[in-house]
Protein backbone atom coordinates (compact mmCIF):
# COMPACT_ATOMS: atom_id res chain seq x y z
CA UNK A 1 46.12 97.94 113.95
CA UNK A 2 47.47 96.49 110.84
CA UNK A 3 48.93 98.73 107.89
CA UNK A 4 45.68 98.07 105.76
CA UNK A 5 43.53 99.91 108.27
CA UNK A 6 46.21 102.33 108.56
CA UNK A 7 45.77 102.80 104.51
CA UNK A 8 41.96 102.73 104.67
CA UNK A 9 42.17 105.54 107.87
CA UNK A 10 44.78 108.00 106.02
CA UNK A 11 42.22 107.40 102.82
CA UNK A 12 45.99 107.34 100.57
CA UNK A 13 47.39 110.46 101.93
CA UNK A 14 51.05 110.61 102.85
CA UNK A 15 51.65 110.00 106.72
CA UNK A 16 54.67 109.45 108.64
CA UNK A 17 55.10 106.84 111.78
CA UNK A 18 56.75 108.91 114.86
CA UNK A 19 56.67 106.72 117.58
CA UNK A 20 57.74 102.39 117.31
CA UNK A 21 57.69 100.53 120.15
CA UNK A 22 59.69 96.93 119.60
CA UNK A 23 56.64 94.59 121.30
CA UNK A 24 59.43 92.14 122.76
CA UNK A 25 61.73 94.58 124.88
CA UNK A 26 59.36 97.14 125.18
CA UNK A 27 62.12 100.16 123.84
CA UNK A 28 60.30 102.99 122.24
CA UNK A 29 61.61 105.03 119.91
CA UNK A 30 60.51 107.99 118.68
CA UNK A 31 61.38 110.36 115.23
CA UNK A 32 59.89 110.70 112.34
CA UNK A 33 59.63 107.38 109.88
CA UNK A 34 58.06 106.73 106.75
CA UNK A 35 56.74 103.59 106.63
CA UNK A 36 57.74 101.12 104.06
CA UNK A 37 57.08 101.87 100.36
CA UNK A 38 54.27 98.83 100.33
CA UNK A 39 52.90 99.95 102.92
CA UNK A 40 52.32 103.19 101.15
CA UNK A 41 50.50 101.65 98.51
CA UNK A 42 46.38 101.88 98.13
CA UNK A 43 44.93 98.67 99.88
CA UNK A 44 43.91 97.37 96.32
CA UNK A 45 47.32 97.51 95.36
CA UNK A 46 48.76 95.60 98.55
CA UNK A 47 46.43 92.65 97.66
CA UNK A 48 47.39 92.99 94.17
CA UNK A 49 51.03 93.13 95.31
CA UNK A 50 50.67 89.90 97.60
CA UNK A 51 48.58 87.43 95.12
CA UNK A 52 51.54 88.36 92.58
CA UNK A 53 53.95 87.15 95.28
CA UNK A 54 51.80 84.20 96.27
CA UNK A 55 51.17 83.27 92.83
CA UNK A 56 54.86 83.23 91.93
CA UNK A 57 55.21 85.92 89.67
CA UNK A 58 52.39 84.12 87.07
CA UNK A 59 50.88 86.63 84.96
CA UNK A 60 48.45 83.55 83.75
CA UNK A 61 47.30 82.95 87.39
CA UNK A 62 47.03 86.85 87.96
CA UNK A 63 44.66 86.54 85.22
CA UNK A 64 42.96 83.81 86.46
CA UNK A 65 42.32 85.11 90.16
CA UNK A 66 41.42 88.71 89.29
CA UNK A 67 39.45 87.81 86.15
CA UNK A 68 41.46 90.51 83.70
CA UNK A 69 44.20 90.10 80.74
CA UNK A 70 46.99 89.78 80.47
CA UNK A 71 48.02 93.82 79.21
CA UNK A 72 45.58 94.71 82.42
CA UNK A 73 48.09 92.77 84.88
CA UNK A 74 50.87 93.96 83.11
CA UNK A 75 49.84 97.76 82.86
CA UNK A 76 48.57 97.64 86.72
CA UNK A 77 51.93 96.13 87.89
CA UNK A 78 53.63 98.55 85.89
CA UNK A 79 52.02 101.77 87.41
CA UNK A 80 52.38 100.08 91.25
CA UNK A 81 56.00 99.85 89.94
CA UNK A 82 56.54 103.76 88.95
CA UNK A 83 55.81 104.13 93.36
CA UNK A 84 58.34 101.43 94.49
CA UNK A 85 62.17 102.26 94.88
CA UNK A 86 63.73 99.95 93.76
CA UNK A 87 67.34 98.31 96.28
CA UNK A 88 70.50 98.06 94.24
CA UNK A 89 71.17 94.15 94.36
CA UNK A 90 74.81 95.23 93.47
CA UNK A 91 76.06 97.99 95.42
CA UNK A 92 78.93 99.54 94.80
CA UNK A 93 81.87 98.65 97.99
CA UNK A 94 82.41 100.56 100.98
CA UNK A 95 85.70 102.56 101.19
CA UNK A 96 86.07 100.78 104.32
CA UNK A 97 85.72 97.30 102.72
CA UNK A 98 87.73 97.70 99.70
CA UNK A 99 90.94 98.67 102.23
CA UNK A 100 89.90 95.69 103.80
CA UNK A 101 90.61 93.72 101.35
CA UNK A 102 92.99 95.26 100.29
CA UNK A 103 94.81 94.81 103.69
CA UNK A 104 94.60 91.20 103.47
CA UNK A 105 95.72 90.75 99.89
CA UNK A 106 92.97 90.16 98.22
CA UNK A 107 92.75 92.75 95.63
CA UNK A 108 96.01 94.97 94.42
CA UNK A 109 96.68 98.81 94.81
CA UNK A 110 95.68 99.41 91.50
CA UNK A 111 92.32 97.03 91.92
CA UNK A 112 91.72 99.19 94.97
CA UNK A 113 91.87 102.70 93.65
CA UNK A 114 89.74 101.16 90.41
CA UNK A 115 87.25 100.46 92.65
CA UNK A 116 87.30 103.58 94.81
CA UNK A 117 87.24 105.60 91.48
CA UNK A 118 84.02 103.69 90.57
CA UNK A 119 82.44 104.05 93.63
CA UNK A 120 82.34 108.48 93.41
């Protein structure tokens, strides 16, 4: 079973994976898991989601493949947007890395505690 029939079966209601077996050892584990925000998406918006990735980001080819304009694309990729969680590209360090570095000289005392002010 792939994740669109998964969609199509839980007909968009929230759902949570308790069991994952890894197919090339054969572990199982078991818990309870949500499954990844795009897979949480409606099945319309998972094919929207994938012919923006396979058309490069193009707006123009968006609206060339699904036959709308361009304020449709952008107002349809806007409200898949408002459901996605977005990963901070830029995290903010570890304690445990910035004494790290700071243990081999890389950053000073006062560099150190900067960052470990930041990072509360």
């Amino acid at each position: 079973m792939d994740w669109q029939e998964l969609t199509d079966l839980s007909r968009g209601e929230p759902f949570v994976v308790e069991r994952v077996r890894l197919a090339g050892s054969g572990v199982v584990v078991e818990g309870q898991f949500e499954p990844p925000q795009l897979a949480q998406l409606s099945v319309d918006d998972q094919v929207f989601v994938a012919a923006f990735v396979r058309s490069h980001g193009s707006i123009k080819e968006m609206e060339r493949i699904f036959g709308v304009s361009y304020p449709t694309v952008k107002s349809r990729l806007n409200r898949i947007a408002e459901h996605l969680d977005f990963v901070d590209t830029d995290p903010a360090p570890s304690g445990a890395d910035v004494v790290d570095r700071l243990r081999r000289g890389e950053i000073s005392v006062q560099e150190a505690l900067a960052e470990l002010e930041g990072s509360r």
